[in-house]
N, C-alpha and C. Protein backbone atom coordinates (compact mmCIF):
# COMPACT_ATOMS: atom_id res chain seq x y z
N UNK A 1 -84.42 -95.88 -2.18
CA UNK A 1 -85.13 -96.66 -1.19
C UNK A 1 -84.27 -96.67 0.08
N UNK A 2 -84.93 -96.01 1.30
CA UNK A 2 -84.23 -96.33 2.20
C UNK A 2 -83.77 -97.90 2.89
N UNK A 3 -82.67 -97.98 3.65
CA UNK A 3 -82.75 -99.31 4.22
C UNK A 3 -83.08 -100.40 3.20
N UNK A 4 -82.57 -100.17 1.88
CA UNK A 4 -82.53 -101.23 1.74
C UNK A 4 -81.20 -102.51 1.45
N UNK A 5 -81.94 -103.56 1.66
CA UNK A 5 -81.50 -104.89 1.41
C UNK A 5 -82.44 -105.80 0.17
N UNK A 6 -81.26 -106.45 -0.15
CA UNK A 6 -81.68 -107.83 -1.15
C UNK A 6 -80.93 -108.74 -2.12
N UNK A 7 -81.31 -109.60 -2.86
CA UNK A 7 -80.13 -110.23 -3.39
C UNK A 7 -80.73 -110.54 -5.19
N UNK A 8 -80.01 -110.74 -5.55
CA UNK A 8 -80.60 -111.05 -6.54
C UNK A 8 -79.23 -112.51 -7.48
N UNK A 9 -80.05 -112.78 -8.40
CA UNK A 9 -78.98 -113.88 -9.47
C UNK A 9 -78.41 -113.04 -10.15
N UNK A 10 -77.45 -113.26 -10.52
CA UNK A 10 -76.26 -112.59 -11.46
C UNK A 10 -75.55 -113.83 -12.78
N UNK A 11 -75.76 -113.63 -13.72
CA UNK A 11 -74.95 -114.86 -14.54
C UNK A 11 -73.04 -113.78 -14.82
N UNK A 12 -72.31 -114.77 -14.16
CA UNK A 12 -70.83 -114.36 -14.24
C UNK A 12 -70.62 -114.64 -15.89
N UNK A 13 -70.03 -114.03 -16.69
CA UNK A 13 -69.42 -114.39 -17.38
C UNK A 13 -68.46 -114.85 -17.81
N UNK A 14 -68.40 -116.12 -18.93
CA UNK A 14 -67.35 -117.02 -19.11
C UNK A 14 -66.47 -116.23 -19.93
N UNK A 15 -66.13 -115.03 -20.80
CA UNK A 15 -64.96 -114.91 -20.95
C UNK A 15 -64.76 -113.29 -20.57
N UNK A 16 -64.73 -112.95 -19.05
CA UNK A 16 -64.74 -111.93 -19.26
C UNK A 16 -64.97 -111.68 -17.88
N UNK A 17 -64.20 -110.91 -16.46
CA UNK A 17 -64.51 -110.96 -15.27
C UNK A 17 -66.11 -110.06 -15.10
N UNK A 18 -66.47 -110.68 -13.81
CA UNK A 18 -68.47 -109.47 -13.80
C UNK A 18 -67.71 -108.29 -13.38
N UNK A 19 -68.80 -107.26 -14.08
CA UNK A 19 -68.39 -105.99 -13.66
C UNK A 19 -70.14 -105.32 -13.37
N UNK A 20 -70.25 -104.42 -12.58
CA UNK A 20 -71.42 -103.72 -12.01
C UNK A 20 -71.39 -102.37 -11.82
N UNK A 21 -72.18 -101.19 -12.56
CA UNK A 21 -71.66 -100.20 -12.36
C UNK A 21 -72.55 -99.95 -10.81
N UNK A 22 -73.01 -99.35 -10.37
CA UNK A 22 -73.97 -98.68 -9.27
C UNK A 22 -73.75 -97.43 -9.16
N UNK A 23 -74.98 -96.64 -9.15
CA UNK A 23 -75.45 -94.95 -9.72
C UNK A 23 -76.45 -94.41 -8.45
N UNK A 24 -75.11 -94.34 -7.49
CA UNK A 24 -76.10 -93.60 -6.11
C UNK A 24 -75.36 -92.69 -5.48
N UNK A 25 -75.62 -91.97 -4.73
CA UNK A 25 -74.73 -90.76 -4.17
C UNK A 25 -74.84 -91.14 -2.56
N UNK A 26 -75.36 -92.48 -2.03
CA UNK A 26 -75.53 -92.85 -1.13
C UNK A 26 -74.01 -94.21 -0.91
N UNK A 27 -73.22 -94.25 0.59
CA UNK A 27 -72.93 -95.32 0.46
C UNK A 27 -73.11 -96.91 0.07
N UNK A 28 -72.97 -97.85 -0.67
CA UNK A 28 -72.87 -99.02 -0.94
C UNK A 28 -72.28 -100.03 -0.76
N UNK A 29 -72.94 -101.19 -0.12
CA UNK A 29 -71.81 -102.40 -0.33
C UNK A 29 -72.87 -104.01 -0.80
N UNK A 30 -71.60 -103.92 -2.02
CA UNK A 30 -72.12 -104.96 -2.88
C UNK A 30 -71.29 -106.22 -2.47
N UNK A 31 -72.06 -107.77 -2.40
CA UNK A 31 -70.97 -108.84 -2.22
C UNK A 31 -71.30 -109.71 -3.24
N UNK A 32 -70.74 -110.28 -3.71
CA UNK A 32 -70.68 -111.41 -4.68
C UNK A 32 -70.79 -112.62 -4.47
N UNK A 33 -71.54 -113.73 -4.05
CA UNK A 33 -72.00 -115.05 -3.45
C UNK A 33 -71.78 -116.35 -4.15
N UNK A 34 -71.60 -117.20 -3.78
CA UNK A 34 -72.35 -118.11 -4.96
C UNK A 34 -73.56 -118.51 -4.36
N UNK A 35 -74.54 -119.28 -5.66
CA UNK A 35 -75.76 -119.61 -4.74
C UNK A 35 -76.09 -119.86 -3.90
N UNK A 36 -74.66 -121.22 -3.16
CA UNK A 36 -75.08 -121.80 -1.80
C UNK A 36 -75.15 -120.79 -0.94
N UNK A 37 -74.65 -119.67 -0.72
CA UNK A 37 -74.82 -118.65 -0.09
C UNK A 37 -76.67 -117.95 0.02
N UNK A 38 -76.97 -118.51 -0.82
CA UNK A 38 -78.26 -117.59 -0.90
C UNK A 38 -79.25 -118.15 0.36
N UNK A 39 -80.03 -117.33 1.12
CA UNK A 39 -80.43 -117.41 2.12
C UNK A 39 -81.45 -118.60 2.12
N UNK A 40 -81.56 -119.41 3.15
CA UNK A 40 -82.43 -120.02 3.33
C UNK A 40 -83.89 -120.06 3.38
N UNK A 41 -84.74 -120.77 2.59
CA UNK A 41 -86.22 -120.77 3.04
C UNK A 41 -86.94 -121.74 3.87
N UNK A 42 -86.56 -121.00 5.19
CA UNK A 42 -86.86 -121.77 6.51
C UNK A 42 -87.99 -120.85 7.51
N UNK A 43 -88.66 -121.36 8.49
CA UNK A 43 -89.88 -120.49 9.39
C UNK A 43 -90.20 -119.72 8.50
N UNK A 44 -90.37 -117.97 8.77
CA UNK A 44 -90.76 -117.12 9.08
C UNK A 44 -89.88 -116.18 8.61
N UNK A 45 -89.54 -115.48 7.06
CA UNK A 45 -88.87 -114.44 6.89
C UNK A 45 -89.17 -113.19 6.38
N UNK A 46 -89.32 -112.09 6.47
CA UNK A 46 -89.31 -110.66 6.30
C UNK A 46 -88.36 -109.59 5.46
N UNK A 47 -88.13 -109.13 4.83
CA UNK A 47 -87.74 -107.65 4.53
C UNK A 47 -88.22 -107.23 2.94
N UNK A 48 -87.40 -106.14 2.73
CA UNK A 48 -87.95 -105.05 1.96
C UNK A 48 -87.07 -105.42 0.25
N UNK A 49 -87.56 -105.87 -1.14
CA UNK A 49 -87.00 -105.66 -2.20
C UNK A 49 -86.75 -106.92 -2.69
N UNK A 50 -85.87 -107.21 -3.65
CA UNK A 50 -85.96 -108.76 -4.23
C UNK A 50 -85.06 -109.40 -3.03
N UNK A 51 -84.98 -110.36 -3.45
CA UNK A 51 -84.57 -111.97 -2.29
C UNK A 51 -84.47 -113.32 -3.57
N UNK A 52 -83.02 -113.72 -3.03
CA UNK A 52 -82.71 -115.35 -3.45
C UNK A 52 -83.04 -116.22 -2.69
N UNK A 53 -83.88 -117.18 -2.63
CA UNK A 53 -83.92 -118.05 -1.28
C UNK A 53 -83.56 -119.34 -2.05
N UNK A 54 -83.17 -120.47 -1.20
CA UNK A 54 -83.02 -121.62 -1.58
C UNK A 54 -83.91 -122.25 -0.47
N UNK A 55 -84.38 -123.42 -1.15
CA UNK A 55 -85.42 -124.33 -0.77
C UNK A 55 -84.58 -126.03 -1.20
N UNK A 56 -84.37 -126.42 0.31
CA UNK A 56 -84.06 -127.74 0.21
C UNK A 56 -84.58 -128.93 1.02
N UNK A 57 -85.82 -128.73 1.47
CA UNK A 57 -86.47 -129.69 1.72
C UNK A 57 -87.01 -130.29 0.65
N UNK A 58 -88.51 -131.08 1.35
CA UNK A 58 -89.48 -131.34 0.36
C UNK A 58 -90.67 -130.61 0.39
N UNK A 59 -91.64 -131.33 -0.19
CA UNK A 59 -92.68 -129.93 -0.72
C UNK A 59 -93.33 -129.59 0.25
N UNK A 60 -93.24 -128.18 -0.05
CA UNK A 60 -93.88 -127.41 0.97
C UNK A 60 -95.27 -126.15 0.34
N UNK A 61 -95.58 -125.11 1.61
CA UNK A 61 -96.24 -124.32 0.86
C UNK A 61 -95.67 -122.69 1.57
N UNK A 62 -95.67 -122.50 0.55
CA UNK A 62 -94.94 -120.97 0.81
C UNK A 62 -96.19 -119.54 1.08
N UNK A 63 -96.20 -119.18 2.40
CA UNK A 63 -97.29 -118.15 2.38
C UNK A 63 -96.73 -117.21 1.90
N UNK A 64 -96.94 -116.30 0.84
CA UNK A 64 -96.39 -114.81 1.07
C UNK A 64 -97.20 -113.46 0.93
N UNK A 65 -96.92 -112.96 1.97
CA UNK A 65 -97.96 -111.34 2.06
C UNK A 65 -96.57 -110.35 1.85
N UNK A 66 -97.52 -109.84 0.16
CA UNK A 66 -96.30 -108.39 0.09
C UNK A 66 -97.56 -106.95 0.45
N UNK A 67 -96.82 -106.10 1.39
CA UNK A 67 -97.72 -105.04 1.98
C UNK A 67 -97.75 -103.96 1.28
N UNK A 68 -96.87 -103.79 -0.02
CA UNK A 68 -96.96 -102.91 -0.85
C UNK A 68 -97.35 -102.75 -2.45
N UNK A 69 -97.94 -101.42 -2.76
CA UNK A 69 -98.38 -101.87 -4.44
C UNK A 69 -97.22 -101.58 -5.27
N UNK A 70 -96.69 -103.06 -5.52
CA UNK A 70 -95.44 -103.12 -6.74
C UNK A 70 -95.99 -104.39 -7.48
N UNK A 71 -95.64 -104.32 -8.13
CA UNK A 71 -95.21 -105.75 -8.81
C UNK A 71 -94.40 -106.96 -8.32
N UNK A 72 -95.07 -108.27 -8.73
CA UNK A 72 -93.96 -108.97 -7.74
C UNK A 72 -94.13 -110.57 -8.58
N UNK A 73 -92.69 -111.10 -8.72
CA UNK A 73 -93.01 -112.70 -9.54
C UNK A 73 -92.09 -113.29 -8.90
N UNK A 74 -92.58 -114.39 -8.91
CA UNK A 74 -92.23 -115.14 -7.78
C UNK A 74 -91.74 -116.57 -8.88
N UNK A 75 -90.14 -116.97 -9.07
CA UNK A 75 -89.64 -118.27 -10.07
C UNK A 75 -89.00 -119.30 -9.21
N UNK A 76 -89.24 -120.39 -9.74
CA UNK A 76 -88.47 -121.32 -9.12
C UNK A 76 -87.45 -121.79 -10.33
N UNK A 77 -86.48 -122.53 -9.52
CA UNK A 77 -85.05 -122.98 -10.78
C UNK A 77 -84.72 -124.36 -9.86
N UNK A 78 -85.02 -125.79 -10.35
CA UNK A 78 -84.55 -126.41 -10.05
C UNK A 78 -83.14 -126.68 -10.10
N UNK A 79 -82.10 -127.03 -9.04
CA UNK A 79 -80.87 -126.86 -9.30
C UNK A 79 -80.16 -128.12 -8.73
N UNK A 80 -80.54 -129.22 -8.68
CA UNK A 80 -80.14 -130.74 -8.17
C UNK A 80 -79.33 -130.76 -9.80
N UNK A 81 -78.11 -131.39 -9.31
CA UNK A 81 -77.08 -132.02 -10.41
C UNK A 81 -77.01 -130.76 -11.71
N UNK A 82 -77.03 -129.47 -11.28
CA UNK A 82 -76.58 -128.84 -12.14
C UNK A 82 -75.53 -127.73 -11.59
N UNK A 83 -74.97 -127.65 -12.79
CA UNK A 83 -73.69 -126.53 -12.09
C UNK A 83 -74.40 -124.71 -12.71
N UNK A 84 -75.03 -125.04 -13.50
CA UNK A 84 -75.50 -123.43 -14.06
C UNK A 84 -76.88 -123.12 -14.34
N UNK A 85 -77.81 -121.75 -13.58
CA UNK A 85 -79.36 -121.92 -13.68
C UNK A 85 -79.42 -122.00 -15.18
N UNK A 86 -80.49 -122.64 -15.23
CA UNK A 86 -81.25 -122.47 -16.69
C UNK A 86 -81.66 -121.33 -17.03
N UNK A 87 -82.02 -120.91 -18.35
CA UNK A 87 -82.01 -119.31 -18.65
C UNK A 87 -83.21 -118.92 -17.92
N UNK A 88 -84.63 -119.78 -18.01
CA UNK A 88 -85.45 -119.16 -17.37
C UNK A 88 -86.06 -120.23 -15.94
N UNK A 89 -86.37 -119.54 -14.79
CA UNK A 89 -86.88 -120.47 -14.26
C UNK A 89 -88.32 -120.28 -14.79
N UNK A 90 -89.34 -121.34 -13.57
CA UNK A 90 -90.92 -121.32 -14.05
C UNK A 90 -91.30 -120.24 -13.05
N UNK A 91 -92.40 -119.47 -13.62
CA UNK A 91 -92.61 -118.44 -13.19
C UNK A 91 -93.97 -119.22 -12.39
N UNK A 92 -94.02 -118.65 -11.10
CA UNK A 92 -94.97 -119.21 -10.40
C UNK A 92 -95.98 -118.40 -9.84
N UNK A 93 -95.70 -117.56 -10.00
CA UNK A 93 -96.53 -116.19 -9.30
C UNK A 93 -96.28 -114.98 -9.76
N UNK A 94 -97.14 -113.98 -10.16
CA UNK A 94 -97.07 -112.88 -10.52
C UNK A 94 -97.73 -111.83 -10.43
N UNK A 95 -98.07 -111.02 -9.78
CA UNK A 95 -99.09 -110.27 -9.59
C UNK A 95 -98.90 -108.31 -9.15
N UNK A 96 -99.74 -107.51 -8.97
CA UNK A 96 -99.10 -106.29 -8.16
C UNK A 96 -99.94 -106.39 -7.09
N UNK A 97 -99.25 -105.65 -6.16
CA UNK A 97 -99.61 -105.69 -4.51
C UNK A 97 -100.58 -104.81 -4.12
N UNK A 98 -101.08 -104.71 -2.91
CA UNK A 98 -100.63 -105.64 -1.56
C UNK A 98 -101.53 -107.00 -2.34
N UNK A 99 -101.17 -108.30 -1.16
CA UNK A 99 -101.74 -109.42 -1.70
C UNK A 99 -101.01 -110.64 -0.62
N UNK A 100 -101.72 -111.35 -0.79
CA UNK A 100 -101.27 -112.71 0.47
C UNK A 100 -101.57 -114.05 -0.66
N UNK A 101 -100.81 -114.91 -0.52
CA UNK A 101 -101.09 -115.88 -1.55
C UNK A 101 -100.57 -117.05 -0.94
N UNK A 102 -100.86 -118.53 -1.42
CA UNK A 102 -100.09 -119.68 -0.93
C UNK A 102 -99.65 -120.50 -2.32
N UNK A 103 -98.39 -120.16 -1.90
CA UNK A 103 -97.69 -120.92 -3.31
C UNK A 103 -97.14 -122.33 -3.28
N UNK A 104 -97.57 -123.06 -4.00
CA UNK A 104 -97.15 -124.77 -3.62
C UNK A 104 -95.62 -124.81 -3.78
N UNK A 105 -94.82 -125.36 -3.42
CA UNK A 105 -93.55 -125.73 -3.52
C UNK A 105 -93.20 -127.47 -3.92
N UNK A 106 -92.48 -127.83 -4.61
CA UNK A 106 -91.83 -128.97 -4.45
C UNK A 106 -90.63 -129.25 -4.34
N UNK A 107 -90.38 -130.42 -4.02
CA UNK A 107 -89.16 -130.90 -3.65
C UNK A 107 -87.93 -130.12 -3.73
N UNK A 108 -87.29 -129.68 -3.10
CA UNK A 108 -85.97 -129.27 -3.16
C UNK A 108 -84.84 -130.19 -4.03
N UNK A 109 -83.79 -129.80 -3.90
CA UNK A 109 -83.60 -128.18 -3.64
C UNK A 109 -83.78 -127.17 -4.99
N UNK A 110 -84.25 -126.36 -4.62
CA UNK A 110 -84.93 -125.37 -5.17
C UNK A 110 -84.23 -123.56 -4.87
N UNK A 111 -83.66 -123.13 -6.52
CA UNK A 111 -83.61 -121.35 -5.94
C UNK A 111 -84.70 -120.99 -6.09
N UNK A 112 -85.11 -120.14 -5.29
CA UNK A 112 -86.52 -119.04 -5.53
C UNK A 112 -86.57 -117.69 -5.31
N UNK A 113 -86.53 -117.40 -6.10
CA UNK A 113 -86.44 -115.53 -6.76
C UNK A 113 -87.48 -115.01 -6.90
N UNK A 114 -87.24 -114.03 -5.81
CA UNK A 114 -88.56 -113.01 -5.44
C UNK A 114 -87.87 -111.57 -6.12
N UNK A 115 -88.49 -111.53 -6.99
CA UNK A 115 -88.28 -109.76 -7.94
C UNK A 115 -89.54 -108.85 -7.80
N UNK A 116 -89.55 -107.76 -7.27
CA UNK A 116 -90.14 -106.67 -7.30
C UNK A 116 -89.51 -105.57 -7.25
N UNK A 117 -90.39 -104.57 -7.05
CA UNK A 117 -89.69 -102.98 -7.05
C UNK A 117 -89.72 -102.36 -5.80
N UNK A 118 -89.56 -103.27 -4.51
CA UNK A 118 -89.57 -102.71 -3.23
C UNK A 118 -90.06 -102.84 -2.40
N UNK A 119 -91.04 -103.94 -2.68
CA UNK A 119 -91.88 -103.92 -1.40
C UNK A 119 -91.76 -104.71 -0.22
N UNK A 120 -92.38 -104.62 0.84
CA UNK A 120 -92.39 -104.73 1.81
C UNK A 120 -93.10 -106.37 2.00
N UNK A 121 -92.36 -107.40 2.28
CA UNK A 121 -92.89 -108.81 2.46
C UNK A 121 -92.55 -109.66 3.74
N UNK A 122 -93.24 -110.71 3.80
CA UNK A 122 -93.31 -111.32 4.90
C UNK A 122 -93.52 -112.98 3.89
N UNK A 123 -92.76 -114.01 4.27
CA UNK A 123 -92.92 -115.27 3.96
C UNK A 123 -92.63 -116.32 5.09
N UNK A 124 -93.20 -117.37 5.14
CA UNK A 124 -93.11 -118.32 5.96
C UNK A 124 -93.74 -119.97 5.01
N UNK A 125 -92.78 -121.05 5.25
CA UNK A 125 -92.63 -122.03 4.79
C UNK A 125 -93.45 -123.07 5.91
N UNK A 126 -94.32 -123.55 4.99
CA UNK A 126 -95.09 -124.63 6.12
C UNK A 126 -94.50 -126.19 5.22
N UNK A 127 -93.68 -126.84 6.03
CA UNK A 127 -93.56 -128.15 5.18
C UNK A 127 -94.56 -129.33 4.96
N UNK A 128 -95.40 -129.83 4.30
CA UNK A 128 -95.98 -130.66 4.09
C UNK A 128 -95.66 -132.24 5.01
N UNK A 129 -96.77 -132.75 5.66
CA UNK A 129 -96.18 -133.93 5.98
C UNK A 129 -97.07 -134.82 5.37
N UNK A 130 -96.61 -135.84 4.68
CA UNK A 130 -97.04 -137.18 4.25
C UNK A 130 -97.12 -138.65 4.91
């Protein structure tokens, strides 16, 4: 895939440093984060392949248009007062592309893991007012 970018969750292991092979003949650079690092889900965001976002407001609704036919599931992981994700988050969306959808959100803070096989997306966060 050209140009690409994305992030994904990784569970580190407790007895044993992470190791990652990567199988490309193309340059690479991999970084290692912790969650708080994971990008924000704020306005209006764009690009190409999976994405970690964190969500720390309150509830909102998440538009997302993916422009390509892949597969694509969309989890949330509540993560208030915990130090480690749970094995699975709730799967909130799942479908193959193209496709535009509005996904409810609640309360933060929230990781949200966008997994597919490449495609091309566009999301924007409308916050709810009460």
């Amino acid at each position: 895939m050209e140009d690409f970018q994305g992030s994904a969750t990784v569970e580190v292991p407790r007895d044993r440093p992470l190791r990652l092979e990567i199988d490309d003949k193309r340059p690479w650079t991999v970084r290692v984060l912790p969650l708080t690092a994971a990008r924000r889900l704020e306005g209006t965001l764009s690009g190409r392949g999976p994405e970690v976002f964190l969500h720390t407001g309150g509830p909102a609704d998440l538009y997302l248009d993916v422009r390509s036919e892949t597969y694509v599931n969309v989890r949330c992981y509540e993560v208030a007062n915990r130090s480690e994700l749970p094995d699975y988050g709730d799967s909130i969306f799942s479908m193959s592309g193209p496709f535009s959808v509005i996904l409810p959100l609640v309360q933060g803070p929230l990781l949200v893991t966008f997994g597919d096989g490449g495609a091309e997306w566009e999301a924007r966060l409308d916050r709810l007012a009460f």
